[in-house]
PDB file of N, CA and C in Angstrom:
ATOM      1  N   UNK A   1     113.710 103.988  81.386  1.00  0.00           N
ATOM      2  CA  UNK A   1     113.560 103.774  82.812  1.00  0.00           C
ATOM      3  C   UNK A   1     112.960 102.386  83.035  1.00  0.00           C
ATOM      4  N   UNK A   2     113.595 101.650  83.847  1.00  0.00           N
ATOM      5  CA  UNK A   2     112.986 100.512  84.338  1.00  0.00           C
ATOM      6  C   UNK A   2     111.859 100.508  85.408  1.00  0.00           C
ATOM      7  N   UNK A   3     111.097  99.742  85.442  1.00  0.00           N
ATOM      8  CA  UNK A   3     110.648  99.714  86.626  1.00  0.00           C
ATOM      9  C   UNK A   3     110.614  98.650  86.768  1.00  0.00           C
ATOM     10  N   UNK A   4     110.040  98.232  88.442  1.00  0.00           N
ATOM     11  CA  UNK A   4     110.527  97.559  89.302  1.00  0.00           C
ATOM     12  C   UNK A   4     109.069  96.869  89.534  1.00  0.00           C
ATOM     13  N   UNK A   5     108.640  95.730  89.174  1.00  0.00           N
ATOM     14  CA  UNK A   5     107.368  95.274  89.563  1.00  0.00           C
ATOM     15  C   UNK A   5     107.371  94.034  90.816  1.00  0.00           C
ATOM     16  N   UNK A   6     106.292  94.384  92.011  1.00  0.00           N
ATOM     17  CA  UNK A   6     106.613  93.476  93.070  1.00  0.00           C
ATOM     18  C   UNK A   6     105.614  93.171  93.213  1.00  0.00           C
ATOM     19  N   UNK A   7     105.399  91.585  93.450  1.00  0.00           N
ATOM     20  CA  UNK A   7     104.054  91.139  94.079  1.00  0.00           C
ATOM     21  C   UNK A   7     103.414  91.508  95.550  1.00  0.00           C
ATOM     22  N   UNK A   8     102.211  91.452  96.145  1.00  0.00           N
ATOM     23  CA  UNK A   8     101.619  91.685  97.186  1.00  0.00           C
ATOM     24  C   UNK A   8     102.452  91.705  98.518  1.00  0.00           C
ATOM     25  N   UNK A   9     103.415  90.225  98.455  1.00  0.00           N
ATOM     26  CA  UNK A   9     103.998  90.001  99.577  1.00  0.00           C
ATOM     27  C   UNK A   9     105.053  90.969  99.830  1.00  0.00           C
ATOM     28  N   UNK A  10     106.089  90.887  98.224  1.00  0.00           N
ATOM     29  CA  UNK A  10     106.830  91.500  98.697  1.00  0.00           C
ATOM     30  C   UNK A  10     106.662  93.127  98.759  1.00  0.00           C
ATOM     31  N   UNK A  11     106.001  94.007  98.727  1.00  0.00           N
ATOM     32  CA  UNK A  11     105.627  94.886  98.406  1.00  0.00           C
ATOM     33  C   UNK A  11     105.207  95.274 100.244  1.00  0.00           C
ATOM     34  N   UNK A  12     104.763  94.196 100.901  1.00  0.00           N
ATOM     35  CA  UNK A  12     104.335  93.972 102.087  1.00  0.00           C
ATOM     36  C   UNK A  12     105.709  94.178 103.305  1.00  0.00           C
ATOM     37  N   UNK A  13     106.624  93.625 102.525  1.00  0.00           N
ATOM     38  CA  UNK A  13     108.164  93.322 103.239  1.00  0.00           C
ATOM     39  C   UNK A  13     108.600  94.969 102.950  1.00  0.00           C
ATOM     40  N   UNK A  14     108.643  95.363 101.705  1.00  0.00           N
ATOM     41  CA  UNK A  14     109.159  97.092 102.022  1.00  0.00           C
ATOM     42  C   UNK A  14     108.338  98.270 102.520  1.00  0.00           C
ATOM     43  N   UNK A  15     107.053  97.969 102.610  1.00  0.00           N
ATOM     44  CA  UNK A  15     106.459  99.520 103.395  1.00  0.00           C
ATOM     45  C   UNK A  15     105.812  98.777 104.696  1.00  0.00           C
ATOM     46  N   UNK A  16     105.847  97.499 105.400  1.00  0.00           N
ATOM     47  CA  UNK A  16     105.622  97.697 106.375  1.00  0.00           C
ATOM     48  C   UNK A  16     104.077  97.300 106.355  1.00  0.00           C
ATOM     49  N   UNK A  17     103.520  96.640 105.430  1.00  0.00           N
ATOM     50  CA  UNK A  17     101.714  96.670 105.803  1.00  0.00           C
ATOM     51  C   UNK A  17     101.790  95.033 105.680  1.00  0.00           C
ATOM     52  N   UNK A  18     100.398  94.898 106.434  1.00  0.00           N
ATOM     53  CA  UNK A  18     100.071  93.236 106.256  1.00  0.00           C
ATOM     54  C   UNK A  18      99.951  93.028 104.478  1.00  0.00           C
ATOM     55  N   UNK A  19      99.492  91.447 103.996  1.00  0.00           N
ATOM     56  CA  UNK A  19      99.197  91.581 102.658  1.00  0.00           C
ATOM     57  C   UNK A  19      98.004  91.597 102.376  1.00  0.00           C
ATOM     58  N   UNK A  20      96.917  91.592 103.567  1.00  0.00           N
ATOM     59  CA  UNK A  20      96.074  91.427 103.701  1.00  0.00           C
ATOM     60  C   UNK A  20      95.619  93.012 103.575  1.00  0.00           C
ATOM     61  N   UNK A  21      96.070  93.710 104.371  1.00  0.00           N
ATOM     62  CA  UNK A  21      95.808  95.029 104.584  1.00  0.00           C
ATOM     63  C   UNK A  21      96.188  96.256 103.120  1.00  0.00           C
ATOM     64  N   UNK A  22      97.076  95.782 102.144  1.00  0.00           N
ATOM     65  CA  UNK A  22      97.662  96.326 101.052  1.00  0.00           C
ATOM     66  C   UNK A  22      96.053  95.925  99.945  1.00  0.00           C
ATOM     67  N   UNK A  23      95.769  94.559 100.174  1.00  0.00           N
ATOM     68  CA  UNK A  23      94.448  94.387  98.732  1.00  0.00           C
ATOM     69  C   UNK A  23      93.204  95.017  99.586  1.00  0.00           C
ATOM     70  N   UNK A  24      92.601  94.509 100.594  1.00  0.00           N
ATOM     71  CA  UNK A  24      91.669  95.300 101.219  1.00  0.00           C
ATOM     72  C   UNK A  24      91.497  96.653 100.998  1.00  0.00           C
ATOM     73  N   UNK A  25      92.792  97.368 101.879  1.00  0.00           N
ATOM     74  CA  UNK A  25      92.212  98.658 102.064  1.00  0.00           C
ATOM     75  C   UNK A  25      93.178  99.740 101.311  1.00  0.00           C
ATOM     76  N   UNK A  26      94.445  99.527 101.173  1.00  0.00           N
ATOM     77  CA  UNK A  26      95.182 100.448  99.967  1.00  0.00           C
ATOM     78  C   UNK A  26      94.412 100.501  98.831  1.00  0.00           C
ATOM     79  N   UNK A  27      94.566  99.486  98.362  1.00  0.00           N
ATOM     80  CA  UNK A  27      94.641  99.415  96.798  1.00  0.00           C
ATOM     81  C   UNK A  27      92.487  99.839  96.685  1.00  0.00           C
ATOM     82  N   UNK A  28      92.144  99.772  97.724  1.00  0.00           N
ATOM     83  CA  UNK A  28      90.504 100.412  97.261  1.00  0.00           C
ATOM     84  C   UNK A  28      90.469 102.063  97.595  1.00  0.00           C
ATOM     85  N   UNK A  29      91.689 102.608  98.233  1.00  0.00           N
ATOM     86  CA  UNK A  29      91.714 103.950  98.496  1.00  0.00           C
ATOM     87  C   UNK A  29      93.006 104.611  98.311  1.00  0.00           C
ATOM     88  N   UNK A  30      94.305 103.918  98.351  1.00  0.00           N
ATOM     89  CA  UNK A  30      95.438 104.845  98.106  1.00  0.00           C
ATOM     90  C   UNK A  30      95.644 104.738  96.813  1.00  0.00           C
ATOM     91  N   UNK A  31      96.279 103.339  96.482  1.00  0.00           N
ATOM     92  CA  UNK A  31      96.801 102.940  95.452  1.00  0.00           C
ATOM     93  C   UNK A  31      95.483 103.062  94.331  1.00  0.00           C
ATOM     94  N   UNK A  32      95.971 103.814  92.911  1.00  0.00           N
ATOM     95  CA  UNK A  32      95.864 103.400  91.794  1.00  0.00           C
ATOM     96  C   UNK A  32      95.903 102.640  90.688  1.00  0.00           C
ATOM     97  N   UNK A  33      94.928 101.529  90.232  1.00  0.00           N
ATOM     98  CA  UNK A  33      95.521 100.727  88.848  1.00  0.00           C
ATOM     99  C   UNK A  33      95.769 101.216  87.664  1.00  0.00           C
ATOM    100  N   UNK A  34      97.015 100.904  87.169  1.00  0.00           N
ATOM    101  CA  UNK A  34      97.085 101.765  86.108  1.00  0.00           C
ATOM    102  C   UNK A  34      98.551 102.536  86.820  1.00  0.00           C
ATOM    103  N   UNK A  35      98.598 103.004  87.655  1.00  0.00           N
ATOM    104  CA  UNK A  35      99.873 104.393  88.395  1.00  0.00           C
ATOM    105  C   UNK A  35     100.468 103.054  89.099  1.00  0.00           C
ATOM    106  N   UNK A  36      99.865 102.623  89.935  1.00  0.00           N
ATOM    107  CA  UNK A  36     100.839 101.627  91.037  1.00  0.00           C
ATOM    108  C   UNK A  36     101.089 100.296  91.527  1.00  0.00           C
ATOM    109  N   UNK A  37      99.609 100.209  90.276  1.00  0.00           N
ATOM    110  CA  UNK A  37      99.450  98.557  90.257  1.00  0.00           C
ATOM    111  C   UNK A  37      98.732  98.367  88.768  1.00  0.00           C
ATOM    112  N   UNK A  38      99.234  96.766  88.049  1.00  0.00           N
ATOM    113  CA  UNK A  38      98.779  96.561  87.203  1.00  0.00           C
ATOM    114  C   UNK A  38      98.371  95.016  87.291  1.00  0.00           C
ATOM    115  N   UNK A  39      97.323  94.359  86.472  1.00  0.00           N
ATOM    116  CA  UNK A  39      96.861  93.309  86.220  1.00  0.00           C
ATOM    117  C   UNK A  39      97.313  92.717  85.344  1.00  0.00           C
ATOM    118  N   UNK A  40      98.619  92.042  84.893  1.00  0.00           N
ATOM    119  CA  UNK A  40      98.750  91.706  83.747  1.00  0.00           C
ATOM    120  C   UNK A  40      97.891  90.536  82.687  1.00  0.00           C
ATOM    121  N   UNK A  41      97.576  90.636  81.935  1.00  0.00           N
ATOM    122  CA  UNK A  41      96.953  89.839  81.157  1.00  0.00           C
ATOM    123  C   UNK A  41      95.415  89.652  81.811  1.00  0.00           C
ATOM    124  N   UNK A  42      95.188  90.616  82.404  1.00  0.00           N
ATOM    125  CA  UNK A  42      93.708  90.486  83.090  1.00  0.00           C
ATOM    126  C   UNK A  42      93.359  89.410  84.080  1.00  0.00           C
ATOM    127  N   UNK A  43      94.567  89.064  84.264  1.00  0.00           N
ATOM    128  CA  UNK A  43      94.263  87.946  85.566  1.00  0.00           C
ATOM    129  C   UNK A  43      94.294  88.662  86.671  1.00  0.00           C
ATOM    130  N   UNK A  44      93.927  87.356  87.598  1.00  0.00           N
ATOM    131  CA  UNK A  44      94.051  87.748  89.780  1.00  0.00           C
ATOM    132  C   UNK A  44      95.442  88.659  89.914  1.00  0.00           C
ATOM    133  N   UNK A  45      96.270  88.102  89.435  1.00  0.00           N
ATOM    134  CA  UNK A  45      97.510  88.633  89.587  1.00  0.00           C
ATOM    135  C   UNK A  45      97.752  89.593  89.611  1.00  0.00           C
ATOM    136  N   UNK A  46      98.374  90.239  90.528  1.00  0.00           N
ATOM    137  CA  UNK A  46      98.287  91.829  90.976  1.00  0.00           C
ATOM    138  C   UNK A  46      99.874  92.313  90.932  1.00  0.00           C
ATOM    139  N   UNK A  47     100.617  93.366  89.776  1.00  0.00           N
ATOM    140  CA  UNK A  47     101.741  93.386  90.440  1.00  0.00           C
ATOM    141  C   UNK A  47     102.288  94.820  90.762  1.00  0.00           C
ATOM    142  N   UNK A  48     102.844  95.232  92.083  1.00  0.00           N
ATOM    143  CA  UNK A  48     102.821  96.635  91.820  1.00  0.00           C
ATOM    144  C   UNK A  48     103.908  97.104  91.409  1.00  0.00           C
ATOM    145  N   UNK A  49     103.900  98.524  91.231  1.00  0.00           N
ATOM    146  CA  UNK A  49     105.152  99.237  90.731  1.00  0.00           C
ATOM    147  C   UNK A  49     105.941 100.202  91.807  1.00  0.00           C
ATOM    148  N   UNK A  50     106.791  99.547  91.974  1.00  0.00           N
ATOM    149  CA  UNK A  50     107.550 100.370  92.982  1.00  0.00           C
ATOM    150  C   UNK A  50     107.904 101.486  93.131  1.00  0.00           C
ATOM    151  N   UNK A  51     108.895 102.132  91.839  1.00  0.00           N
ATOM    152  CA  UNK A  51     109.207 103.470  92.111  1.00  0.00           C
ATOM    153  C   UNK A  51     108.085 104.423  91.930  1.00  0.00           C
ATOM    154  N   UNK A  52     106.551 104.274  91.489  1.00  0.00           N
ATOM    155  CA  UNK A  52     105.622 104.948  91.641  1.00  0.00           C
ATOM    156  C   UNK A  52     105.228 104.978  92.759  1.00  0.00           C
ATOM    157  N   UNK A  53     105.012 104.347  93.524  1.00  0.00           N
ATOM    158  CA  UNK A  53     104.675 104.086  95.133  1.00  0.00           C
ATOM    159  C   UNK A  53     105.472 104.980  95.765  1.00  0.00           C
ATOM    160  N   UNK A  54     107.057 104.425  95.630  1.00  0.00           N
ATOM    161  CA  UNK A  54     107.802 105.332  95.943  1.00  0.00           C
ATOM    162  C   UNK A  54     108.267 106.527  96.183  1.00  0.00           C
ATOM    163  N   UNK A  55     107.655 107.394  94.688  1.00  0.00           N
ATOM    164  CA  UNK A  55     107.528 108.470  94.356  1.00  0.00           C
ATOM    165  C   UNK A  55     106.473 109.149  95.113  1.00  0.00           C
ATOM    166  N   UNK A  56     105.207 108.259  95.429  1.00  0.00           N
ATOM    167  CA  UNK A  56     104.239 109.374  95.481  1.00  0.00           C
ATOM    168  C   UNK A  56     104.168 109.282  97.242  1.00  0.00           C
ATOM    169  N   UNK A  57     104.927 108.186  98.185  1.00  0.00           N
ATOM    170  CA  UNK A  57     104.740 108.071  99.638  1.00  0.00           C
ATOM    171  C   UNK A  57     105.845 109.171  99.940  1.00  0.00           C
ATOM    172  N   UNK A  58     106.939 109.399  99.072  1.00  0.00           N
ATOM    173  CA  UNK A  58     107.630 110.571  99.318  1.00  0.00           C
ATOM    174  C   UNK A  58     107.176 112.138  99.351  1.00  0.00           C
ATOM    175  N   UNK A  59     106.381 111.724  98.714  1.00  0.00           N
ATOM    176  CA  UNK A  59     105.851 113.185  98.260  1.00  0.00           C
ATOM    177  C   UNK A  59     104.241 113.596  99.797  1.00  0.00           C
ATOM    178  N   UNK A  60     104.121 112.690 100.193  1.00  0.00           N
ATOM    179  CA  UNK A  60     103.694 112.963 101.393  1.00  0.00           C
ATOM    180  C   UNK A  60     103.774 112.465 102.616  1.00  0.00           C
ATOM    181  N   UNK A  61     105.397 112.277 102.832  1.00  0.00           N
ATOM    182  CA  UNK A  61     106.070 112.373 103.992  1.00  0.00           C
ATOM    183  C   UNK A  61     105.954 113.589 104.272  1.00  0.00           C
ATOM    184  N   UNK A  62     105.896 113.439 105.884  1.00  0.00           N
ATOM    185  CA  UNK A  62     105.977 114.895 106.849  1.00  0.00           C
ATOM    186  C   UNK A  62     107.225 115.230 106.839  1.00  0.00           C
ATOM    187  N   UNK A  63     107.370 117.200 106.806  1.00  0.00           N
ATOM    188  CA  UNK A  63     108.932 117.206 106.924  1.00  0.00           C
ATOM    189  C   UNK A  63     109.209 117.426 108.360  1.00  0.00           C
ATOM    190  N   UNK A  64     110.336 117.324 108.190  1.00  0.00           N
ATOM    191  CA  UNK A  64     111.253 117.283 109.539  1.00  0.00           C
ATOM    192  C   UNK A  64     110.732 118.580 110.682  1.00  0.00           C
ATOM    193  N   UNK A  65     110.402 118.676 111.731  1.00  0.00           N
ATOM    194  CA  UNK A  65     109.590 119.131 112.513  1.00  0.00           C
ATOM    195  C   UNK A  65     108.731 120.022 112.427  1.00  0.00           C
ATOM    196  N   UNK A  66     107.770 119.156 111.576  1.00  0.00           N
ATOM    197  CA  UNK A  66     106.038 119.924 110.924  1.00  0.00           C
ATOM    198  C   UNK A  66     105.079 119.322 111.835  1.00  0.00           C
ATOM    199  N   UNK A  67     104.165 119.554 112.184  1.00  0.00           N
ATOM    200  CA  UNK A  67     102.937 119.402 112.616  1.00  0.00           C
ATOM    201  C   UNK A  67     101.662 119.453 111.460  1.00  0.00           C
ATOM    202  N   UNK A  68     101.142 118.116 111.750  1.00  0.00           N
ATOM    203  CA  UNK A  68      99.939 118.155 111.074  1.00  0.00           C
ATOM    204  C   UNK A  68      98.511 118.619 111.737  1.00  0.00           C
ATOM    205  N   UNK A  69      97.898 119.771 110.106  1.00  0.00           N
ATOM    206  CA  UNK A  69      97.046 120.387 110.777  1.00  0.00           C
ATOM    207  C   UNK A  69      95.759 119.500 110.460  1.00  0.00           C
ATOM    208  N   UNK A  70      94.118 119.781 110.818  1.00  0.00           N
ATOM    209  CA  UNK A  70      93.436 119.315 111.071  1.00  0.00           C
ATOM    210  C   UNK A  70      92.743 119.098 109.628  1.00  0.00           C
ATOM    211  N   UNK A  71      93.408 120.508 108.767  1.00  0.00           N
ATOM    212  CA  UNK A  71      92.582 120.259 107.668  1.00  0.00           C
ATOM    213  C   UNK A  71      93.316 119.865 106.025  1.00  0.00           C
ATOM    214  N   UNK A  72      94.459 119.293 106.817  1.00  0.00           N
ATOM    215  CA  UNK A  72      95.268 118.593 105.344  1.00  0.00           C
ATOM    216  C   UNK A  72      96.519 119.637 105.406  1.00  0.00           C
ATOM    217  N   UNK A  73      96.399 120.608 106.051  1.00  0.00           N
ATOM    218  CA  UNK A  73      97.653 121.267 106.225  1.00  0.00           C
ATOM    219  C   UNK A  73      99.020 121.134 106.911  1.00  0.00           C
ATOM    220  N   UNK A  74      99.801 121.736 106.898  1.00  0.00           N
ATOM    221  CA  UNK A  74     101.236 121.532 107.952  1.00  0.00           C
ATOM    222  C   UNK A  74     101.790 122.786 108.533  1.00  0.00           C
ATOM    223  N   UNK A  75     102.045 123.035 109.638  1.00  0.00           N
ATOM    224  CA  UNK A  75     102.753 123.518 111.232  1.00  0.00           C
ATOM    225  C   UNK A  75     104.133 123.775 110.721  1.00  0.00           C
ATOM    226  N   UNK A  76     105.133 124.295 110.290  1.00  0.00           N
ATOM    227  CA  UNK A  76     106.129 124.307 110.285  1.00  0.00           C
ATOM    228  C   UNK A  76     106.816 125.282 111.934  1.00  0.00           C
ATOM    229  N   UNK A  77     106.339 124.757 113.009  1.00  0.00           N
ATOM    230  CA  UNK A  77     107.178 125.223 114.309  1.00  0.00           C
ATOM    231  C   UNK A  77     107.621 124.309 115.040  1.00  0.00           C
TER     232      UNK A  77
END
């Protein structure tokens, strides 16, 4: 399996977040290093991995006319 490694910006261009907003506040609470982002060679350089991202923003998409409940749950009416 390949994966797909993207820097900050572009990573910024497919889900829609500032790049500012992806190092700030994702990557200190959603994102994982190691699962969705790696440092190569221990530098600044940040690159993430796409189809992990991918994988796991799928996996908590809302389904098709669910309601979210208050305590992490879902409404299916």
């Amino acid at each position: 399996m390949s994966l797909t490694y993207l820097t900050t910006e572009e990573l910024s261009q497919r889900i829609k977040y500032n790049p500012r907003t992806i190092r700030q506040v994702l990557m200190n609470s959603v994102l994982i290093e190691g699962r969705h982002y790696v440092r190569p060679f221990s530098q600044r350089k940040i690159l993430f991995i796409w189809e992990h991202i991918e994988e796991d923003m799928a996996q908590h998409m809302p389904v098709h006319n669910s309601i979210p409940m208050s305590n992490g749950g879902v409404c299916y009416g």
